[in-house]
PDB file of N, CA and C in Angstrom:
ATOM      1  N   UNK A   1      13.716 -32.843  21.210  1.00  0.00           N
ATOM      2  CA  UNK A   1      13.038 -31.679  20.676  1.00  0.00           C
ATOM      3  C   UNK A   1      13.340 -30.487  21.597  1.00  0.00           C
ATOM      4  N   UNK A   2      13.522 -29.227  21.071  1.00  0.00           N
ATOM      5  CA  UNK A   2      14.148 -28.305  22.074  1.00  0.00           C
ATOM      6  C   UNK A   2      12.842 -27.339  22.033  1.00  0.00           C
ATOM      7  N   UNK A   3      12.960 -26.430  23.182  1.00  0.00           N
ATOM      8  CA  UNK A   3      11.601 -26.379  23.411  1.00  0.00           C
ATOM      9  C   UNK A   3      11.625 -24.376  23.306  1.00  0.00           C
ATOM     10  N   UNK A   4      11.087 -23.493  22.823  1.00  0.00           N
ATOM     11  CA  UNK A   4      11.183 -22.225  22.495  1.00  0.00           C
ATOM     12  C   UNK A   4       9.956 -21.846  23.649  1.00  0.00           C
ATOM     13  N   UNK A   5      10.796 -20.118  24.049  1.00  0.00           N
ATOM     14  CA  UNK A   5      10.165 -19.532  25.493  1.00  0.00           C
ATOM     15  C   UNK A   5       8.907 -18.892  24.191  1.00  0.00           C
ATOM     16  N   UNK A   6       8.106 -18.906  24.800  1.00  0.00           N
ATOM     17  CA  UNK A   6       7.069 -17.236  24.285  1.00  0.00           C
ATOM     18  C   UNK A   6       6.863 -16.177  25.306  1.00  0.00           C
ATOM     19  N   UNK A   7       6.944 -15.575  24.354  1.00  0.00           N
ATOM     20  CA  UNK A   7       7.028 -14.067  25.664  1.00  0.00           C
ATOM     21  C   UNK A   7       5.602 -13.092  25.371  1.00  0.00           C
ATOM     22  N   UNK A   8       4.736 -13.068  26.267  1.00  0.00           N
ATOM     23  CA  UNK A   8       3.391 -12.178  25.818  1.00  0.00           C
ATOM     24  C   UNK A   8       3.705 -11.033  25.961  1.00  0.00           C
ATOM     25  N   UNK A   9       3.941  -9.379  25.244  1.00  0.00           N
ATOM     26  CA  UNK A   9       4.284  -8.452  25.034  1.00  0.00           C
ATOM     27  C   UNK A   9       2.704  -7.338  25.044  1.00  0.00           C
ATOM     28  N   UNK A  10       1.984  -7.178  25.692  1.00  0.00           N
ATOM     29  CA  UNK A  10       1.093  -6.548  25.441  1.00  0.00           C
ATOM     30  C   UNK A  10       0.639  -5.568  26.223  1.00  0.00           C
ATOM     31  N   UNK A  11       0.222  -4.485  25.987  1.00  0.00           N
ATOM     32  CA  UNK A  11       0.132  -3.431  26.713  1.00  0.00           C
ATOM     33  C   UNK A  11      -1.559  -3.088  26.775  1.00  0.00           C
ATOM     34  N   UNK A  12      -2.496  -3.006  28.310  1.00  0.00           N
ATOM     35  CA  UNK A  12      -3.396  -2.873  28.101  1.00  0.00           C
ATOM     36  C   UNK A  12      -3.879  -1.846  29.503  1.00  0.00           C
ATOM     37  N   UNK A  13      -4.627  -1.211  28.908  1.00  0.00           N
ATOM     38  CA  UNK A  13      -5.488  -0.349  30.313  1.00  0.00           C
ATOM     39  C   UNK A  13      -5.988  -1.015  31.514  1.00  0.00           C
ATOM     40  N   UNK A  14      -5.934  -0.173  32.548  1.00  0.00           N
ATOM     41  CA  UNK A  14      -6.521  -0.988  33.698  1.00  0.00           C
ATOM     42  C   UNK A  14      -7.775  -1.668  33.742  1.00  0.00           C
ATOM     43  N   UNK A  15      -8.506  -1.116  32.430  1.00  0.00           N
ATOM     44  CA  UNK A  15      -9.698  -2.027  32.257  1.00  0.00           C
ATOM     45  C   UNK A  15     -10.018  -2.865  31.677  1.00  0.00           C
ATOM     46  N   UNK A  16      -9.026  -2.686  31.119  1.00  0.00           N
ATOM     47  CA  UNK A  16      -8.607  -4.653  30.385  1.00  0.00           C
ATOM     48  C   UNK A  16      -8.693  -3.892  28.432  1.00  0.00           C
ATOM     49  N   UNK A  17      -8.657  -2.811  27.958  1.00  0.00           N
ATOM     50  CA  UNK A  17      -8.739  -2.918  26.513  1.00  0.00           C
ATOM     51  C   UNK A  17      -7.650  -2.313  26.456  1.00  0.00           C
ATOM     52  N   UNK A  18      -7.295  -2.553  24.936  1.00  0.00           N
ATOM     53  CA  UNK A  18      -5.860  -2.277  23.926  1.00  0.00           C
ATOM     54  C   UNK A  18      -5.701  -1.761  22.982  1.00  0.00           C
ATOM     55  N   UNK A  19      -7.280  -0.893  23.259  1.00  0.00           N
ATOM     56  CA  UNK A  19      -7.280   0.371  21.472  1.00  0.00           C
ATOM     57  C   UNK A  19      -8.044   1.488  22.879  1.00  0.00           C
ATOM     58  N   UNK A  20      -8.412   2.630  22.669  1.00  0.00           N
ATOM     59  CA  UNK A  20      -9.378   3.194  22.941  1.00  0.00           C
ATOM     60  C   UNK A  20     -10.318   3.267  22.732  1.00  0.00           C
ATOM     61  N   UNK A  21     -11.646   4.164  22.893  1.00  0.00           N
ATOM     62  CA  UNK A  21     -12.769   3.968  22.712  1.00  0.00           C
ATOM     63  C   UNK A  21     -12.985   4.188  20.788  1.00  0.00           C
ATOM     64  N   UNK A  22     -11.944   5.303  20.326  1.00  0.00           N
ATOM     65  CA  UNK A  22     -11.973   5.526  19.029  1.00  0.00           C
ATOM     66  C   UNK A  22     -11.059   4.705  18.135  1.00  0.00           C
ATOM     67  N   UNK A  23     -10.652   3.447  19.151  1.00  0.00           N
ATOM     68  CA  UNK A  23      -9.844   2.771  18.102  1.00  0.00           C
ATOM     69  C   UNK A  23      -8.209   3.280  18.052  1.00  0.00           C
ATOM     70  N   UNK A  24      -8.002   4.237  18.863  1.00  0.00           N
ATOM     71  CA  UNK A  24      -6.608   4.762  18.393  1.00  0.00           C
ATOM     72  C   UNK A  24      -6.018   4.363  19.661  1.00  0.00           C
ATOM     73  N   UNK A  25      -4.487   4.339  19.067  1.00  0.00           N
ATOM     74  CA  UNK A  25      -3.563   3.311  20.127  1.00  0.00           C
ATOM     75  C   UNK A  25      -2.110   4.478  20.301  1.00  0.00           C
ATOM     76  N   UNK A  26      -3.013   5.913  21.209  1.00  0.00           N
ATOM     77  CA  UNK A  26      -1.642   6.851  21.123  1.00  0.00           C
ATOM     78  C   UNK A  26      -1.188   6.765  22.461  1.00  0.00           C
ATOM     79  N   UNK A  27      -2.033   6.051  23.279  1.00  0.00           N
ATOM     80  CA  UNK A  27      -1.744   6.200  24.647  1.00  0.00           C
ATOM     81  C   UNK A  27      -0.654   4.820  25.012  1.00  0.00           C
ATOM     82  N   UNK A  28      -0.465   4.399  23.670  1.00  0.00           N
ATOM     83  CA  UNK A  28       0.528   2.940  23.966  1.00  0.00           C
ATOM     84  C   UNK A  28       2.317   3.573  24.624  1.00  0.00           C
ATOM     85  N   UNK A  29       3.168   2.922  24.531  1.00  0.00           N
ATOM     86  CA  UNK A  29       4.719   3.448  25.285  1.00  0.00           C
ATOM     87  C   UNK A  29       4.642   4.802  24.541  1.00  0.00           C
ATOM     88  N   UNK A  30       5.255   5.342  26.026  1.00  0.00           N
ATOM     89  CA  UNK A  30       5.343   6.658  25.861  1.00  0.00           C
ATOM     90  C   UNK A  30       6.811   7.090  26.718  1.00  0.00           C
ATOM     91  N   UNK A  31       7.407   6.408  27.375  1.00  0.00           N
ATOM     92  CA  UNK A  31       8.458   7.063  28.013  1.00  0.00           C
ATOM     93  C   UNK A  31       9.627   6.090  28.101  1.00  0.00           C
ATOM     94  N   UNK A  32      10.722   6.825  28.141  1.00  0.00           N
ATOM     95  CA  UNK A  32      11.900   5.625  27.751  1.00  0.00           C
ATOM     96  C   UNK A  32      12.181   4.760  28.883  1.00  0.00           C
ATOM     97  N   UNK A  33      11.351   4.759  29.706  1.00  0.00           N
ATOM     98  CA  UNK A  33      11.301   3.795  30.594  1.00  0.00           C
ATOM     99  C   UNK A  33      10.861   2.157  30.189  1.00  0.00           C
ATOM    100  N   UNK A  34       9.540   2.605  29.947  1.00  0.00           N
ATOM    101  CA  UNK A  34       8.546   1.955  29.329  1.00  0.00           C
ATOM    102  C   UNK A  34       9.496   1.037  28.119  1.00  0.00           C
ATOM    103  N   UNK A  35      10.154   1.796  27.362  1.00  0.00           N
ATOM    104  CA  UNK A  35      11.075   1.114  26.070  1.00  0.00           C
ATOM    105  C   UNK A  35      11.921   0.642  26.722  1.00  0.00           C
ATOM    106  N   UNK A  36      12.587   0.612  27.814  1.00  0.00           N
ATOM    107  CA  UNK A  36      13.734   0.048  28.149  1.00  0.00           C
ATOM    108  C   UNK A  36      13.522  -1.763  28.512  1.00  0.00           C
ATOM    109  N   UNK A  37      12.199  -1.438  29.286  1.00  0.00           N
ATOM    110  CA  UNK A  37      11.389  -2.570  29.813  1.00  0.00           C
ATOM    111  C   UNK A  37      10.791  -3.664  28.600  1.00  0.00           C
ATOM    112  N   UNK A  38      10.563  -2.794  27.830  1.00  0.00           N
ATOM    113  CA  UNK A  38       9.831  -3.684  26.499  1.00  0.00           C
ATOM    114  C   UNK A  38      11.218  -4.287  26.141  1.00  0.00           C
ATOM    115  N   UNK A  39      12.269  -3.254  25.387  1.00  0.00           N
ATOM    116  CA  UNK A  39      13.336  -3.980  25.170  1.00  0.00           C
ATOM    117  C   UNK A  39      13.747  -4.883  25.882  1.00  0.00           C
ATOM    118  N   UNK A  40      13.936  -4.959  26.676  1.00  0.00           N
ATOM    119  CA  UNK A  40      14.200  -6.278  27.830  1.00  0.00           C
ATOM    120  C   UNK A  40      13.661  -7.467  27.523  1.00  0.00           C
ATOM    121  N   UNK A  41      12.550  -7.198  27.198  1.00  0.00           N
ATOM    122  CA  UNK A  41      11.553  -8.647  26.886  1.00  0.00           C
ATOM    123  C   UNK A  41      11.603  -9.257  25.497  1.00  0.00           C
ATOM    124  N   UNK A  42      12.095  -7.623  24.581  1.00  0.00           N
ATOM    125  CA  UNK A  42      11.724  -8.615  23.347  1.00  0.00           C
ATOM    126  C   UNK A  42      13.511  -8.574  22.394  1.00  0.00           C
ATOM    127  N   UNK A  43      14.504  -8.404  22.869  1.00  0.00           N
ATOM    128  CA  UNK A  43      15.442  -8.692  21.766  1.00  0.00           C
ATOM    129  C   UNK A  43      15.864  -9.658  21.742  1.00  0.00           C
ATOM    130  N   UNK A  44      15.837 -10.649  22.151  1.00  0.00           N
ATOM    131  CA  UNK A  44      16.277 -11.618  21.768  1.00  0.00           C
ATOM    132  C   UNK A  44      15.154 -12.986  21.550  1.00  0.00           C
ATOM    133  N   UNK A  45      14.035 -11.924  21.128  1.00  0.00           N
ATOM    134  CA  UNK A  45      12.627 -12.957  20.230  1.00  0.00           C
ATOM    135  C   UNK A  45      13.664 -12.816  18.704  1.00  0.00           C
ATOM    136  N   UNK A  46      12.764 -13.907  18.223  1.00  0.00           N
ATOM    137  CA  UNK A  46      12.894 -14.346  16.429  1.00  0.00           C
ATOM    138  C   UNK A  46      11.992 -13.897  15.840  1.00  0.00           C
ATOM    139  N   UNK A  47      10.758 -14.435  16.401  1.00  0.00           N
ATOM    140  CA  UNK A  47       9.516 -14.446  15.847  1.00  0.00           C
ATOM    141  C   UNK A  47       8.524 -13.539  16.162  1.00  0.00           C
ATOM    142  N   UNK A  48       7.302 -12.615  15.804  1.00  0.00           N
ATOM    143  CA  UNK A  48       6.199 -12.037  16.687  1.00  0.00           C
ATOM    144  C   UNK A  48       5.710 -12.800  16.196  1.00  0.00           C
ATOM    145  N   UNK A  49       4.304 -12.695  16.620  1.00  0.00           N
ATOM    146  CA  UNK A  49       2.710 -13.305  16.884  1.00  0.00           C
ATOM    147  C   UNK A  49       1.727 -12.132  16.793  1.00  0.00           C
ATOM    148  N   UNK A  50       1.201 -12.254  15.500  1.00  0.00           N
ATOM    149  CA  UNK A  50       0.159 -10.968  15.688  1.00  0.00           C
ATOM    150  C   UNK A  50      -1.137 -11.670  15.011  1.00  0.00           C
ATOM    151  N   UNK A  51      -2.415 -11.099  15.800  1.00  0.00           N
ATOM    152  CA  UNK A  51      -3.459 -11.262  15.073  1.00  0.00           C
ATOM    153  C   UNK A  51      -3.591 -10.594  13.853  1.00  0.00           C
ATOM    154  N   UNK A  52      -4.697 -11.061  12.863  1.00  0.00           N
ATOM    155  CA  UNK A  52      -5.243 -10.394  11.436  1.00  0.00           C
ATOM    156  C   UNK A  52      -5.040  -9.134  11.789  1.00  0.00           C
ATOM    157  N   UNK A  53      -6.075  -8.406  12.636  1.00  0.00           N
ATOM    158  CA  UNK A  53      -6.426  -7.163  12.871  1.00  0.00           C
ATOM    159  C   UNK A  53      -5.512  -6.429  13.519  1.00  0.00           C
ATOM    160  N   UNK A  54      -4.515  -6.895  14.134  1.00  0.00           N
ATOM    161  CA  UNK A  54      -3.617  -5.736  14.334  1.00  0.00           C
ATOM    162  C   UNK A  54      -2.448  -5.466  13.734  1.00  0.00           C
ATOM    163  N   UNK A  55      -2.504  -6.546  12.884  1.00  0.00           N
ATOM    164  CA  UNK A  55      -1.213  -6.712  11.577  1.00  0.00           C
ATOM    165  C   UNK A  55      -1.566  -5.576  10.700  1.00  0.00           C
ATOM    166  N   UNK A  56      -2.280  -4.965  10.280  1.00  0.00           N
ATOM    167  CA  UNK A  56      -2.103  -3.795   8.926  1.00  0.00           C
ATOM    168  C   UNK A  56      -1.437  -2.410   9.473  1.00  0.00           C
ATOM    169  N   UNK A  57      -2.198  -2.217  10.834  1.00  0.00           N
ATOM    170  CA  UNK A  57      -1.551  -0.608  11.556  1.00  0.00           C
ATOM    171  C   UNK A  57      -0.152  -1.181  11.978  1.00  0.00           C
ATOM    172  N   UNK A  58       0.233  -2.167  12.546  1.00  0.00           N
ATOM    173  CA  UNK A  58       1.553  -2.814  12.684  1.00  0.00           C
ATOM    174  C   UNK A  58       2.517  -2.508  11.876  1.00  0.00           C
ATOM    175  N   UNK A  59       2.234  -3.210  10.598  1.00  0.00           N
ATOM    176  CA  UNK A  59       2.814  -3.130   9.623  1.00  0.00           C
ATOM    177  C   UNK A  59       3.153  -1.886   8.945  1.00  0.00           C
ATOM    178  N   UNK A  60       1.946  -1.088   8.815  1.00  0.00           N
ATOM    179  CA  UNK A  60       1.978   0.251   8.109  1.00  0.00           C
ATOM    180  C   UNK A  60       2.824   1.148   9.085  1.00  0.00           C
ATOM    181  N   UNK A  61       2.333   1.261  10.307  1.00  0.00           N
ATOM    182  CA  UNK A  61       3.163   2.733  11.014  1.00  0.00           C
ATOM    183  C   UNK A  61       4.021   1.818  11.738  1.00  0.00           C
ATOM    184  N   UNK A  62       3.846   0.868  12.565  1.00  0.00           N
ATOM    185  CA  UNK A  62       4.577   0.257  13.582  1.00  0.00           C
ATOM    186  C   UNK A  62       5.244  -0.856  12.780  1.00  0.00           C
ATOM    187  N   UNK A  63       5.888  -0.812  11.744  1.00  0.00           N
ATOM    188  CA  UNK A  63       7.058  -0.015  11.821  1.00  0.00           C
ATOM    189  C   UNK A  63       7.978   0.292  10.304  1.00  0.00           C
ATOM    190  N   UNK A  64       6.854   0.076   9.570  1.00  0.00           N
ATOM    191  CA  UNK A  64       7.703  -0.111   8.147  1.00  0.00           C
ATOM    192  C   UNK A  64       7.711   1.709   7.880  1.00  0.00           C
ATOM    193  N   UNK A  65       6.751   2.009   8.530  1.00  0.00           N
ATOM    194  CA  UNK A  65       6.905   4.152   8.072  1.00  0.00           C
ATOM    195  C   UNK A  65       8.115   4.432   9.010  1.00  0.00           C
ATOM    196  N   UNK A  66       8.380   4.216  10.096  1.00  0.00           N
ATOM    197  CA  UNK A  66       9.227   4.367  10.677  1.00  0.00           C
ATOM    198  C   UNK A  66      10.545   3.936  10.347  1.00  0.00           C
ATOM    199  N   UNK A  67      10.982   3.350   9.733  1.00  0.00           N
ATOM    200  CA  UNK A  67      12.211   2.932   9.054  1.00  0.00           C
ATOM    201  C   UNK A  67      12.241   3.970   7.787  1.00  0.00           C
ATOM    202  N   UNK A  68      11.939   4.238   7.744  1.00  0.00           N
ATOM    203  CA  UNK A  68      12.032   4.929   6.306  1.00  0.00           C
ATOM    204  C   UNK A  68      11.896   6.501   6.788  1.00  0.00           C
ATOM    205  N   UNK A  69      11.667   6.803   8.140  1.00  0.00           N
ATOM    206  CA  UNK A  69      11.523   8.273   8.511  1.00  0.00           C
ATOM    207  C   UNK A  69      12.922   8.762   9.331  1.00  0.00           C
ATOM    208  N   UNK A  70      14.152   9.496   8.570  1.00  0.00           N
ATOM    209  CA  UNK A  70      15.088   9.770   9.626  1.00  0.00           C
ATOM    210  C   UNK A  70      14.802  10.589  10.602  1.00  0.00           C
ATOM    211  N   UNK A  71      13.610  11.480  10.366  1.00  0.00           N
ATOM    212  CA  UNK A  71      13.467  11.725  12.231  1.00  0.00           C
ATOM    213  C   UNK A  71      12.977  10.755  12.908  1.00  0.00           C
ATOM    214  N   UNK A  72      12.507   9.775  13.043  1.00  0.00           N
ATOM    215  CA  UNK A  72      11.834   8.897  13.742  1.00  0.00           C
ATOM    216  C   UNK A  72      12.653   9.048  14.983  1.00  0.00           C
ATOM    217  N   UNK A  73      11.329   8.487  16.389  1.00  0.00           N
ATOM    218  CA  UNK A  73      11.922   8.672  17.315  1.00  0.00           C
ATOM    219  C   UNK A  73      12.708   7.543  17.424  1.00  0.00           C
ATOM    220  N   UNK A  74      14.010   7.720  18.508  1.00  0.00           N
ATOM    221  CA  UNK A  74      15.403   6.873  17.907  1.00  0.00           C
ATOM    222  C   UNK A  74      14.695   5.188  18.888  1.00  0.00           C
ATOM    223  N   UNK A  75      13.885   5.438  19.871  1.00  0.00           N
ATOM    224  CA  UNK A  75      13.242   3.773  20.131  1.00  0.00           C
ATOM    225  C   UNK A  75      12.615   3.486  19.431  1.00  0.00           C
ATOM    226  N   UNK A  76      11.736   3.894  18.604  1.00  0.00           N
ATOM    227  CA  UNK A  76      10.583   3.256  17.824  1.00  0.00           C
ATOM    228  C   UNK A  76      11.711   2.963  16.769  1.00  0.00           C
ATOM    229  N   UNK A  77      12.496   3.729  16.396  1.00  0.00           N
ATOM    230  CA  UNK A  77      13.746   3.359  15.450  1.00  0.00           C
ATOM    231  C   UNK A  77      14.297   1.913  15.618  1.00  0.00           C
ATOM    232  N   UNK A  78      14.630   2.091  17.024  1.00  0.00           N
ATOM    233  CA  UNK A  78      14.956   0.428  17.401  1.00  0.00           C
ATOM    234  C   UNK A  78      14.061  -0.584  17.233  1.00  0.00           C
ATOM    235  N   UNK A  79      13.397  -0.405  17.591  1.00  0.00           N
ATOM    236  CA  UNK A  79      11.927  -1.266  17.512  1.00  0.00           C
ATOM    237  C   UNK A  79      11.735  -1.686  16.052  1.00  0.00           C
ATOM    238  N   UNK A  80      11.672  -0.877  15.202  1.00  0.00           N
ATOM    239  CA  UNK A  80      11.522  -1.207  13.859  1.00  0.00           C
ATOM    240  C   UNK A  80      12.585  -2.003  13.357  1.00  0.00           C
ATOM    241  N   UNK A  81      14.231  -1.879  13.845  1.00  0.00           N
ATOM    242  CA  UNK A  81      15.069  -2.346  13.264  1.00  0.00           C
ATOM    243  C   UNK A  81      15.264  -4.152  13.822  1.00  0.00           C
ATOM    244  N   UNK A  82      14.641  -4.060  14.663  1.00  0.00           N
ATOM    245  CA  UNK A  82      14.083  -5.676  15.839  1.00  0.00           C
ATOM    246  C   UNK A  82      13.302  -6.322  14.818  1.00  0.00           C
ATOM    247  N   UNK A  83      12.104  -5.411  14.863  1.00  0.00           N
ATOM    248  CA  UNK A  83      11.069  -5.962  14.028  1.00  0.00           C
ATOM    249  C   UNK A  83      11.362  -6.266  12.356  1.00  0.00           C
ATOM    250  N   UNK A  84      12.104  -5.648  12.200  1.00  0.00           N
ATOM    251  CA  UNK A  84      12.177  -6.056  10.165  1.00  0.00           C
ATOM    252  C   UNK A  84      13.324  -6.752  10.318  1.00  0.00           C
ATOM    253  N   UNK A  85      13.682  -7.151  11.249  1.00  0.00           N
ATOM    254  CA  UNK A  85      14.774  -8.158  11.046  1.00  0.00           C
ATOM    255  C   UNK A  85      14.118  -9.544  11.869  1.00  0.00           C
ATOM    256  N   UNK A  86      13.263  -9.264  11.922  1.00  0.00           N
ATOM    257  CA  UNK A  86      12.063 -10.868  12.728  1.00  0.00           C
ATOM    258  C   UNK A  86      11.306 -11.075  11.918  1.00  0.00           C
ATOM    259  N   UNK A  87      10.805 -13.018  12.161  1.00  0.00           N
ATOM    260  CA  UNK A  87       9.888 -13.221  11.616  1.00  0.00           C
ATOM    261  C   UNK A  87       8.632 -12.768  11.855  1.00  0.00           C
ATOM    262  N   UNK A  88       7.808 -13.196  11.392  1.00  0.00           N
ATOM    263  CA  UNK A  88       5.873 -12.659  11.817  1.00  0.00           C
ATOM    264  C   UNK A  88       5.492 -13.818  11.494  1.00  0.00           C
ATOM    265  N   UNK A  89       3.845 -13.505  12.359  1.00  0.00           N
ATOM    266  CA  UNK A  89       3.179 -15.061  11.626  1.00  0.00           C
ATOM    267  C   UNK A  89       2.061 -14.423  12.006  1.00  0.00           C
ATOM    268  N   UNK A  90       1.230 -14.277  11.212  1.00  0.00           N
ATOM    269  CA  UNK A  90      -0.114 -13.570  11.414  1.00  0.00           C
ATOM    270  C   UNK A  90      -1.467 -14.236  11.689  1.00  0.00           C
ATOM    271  N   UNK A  91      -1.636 -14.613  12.267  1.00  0.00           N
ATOM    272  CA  UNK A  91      -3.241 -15.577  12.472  1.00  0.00           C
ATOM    273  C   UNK A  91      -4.497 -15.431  12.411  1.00  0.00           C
ATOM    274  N   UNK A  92      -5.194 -16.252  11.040  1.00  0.00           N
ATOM    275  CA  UNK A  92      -6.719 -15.789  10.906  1.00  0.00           C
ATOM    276  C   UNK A  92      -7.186 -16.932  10.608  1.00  0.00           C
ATOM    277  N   UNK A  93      -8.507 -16.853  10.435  1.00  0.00           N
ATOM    278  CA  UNK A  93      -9.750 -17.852   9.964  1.00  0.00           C
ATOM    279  C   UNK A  93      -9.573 -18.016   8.749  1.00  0.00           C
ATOM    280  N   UNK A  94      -9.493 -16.617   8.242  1.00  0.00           N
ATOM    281  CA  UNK A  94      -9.636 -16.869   7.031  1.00  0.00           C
ATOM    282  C   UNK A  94      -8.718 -15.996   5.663  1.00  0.00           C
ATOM    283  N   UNK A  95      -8.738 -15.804   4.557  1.00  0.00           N
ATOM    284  CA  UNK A  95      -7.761 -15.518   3.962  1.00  0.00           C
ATOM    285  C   UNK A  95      -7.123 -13.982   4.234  1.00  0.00           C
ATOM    286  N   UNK A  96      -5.959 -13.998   3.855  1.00  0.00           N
ATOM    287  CA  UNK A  96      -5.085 -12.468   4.500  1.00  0.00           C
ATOM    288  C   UNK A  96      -3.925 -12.659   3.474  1.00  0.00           C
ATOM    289  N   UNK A  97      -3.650 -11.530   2.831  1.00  0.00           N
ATOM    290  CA  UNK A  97      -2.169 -11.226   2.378  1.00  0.00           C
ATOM    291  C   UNK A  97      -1.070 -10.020   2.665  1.00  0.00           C
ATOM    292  N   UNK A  98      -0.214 -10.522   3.718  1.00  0.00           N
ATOM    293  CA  UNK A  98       0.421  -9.135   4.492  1.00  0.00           C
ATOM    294  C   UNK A  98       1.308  -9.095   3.594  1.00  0.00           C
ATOM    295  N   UNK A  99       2.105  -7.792   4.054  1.00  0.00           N
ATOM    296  CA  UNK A  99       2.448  -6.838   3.250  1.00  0.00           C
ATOM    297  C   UNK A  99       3.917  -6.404   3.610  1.00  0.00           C
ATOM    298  N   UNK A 100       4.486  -7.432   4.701  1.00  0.00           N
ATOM    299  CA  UNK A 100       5.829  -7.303   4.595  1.00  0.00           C
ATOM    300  C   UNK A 100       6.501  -8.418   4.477  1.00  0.00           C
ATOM    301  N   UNK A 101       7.969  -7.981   4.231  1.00  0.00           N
ATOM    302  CA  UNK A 101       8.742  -9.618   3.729  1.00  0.00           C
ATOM    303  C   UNK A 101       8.870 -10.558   4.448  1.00  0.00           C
ATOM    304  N   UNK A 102       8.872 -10.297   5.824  1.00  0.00           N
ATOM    305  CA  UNK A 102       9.322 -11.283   6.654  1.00  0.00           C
ATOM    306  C   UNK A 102       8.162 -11.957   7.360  1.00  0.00           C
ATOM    307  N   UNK A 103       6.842 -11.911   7.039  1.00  0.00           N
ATOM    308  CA  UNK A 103       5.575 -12.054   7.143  1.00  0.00           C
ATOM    309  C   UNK A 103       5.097 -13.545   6.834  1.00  0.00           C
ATOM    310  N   UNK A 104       4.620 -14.638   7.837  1.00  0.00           N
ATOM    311  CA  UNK A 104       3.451 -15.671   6.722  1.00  0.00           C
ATOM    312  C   UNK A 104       2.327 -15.826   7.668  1.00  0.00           C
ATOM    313  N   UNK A 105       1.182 -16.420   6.604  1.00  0.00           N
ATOM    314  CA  UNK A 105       0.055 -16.283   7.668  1.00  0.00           C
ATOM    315  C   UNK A 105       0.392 -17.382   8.466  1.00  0.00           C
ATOM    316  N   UNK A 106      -0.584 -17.759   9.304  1.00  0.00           N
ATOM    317  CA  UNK A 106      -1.090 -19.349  10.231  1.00  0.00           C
ATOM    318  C   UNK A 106      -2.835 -19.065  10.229  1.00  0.00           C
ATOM    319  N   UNK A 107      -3.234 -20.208  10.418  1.00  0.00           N
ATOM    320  CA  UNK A 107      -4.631 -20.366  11.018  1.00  0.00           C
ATOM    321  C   UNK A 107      -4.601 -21.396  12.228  1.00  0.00           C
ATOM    322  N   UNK A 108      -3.376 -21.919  12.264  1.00  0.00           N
ATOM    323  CA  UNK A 108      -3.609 -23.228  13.989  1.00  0.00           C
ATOM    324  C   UNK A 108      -2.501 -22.894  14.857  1.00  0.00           C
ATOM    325  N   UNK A 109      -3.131 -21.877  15.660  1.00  0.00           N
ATOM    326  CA  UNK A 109      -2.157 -21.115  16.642  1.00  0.00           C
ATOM    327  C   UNK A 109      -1.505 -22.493  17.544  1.00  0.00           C
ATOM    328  N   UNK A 110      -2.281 -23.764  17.759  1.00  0.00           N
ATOM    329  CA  UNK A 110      -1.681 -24.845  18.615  1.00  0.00           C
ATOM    330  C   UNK A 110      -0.466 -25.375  18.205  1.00  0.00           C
ATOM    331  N   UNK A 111      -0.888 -25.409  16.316  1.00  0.00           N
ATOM    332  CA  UNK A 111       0.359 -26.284  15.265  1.00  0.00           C
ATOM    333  C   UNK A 111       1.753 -25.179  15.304  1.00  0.00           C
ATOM    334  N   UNK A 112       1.349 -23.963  15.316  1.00  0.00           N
ATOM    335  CA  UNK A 112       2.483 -22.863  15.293  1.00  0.00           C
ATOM    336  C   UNK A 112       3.524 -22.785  16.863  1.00  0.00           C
ATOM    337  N   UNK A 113       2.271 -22.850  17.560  1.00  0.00           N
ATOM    338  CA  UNK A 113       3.161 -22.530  18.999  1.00  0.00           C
ATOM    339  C   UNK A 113       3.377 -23.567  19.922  1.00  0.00           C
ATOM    340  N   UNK A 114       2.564 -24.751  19.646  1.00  0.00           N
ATOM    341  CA  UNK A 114       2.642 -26.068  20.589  1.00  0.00           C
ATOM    342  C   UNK A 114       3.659 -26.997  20.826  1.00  0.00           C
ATOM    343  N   UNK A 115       3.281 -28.061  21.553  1.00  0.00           N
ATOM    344  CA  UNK A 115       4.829 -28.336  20.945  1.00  0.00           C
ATOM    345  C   UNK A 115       5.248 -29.274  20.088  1.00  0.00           C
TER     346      UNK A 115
END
């Protein structure tokens, strides 16, 4: 059985949260540094891993609007072109129907990622 790396990709404040206080996520990569480093980690993933709840803003701006915007900025450009060419697997309790092609749910994060 051959055995697949996971790579945790997540970006969080020094105080440990990953939205702001209003929920908005503008303070996420901001400098092409920052993208160079992410890229590093994630091109040569297959798959993401996203929870329910962060799968719809994911999906919607990060990154399916962005493919479809020729100004887009040209990393998030990349990023999108990573991402719609990867799988997803979205994980909940309970029922969910996402909204892009390359998308399926899970509910047993152990059966998905274990070994």
């Amino acid at each position: 059985m051959s055995q697949r790396k996971l790579i945790l990709s997540v970006q969080v404040t020094l105080d440990g949260y990953v939205a702001s206080p209003g929920e908005d996520m503008d303070w996420l990569i901001n400098s092409d540094e920052e993208w160079v480093d992410l890229f590093k980690d994630i091109e040569a993933a297959d798959t993401y891993l996203l929870g329910r709840k962060m799968y719809p803003d994911y999906s919607r701006y990060y990154w399916q609007s962005v493919l479809r915007n020729p100004d887009s900025d040209p990393n998030e450009l990349k990023f999108a072109k990573l991402a719609d060419a990867s799988q997803h697997v979205v994980f909940t309790r309970g029922d969910f129907k996402p909204d892009w092609k390359n998308t399926r749910v899970a509910h047993d994060l152990v059966g998905e990622v274990g070994d």
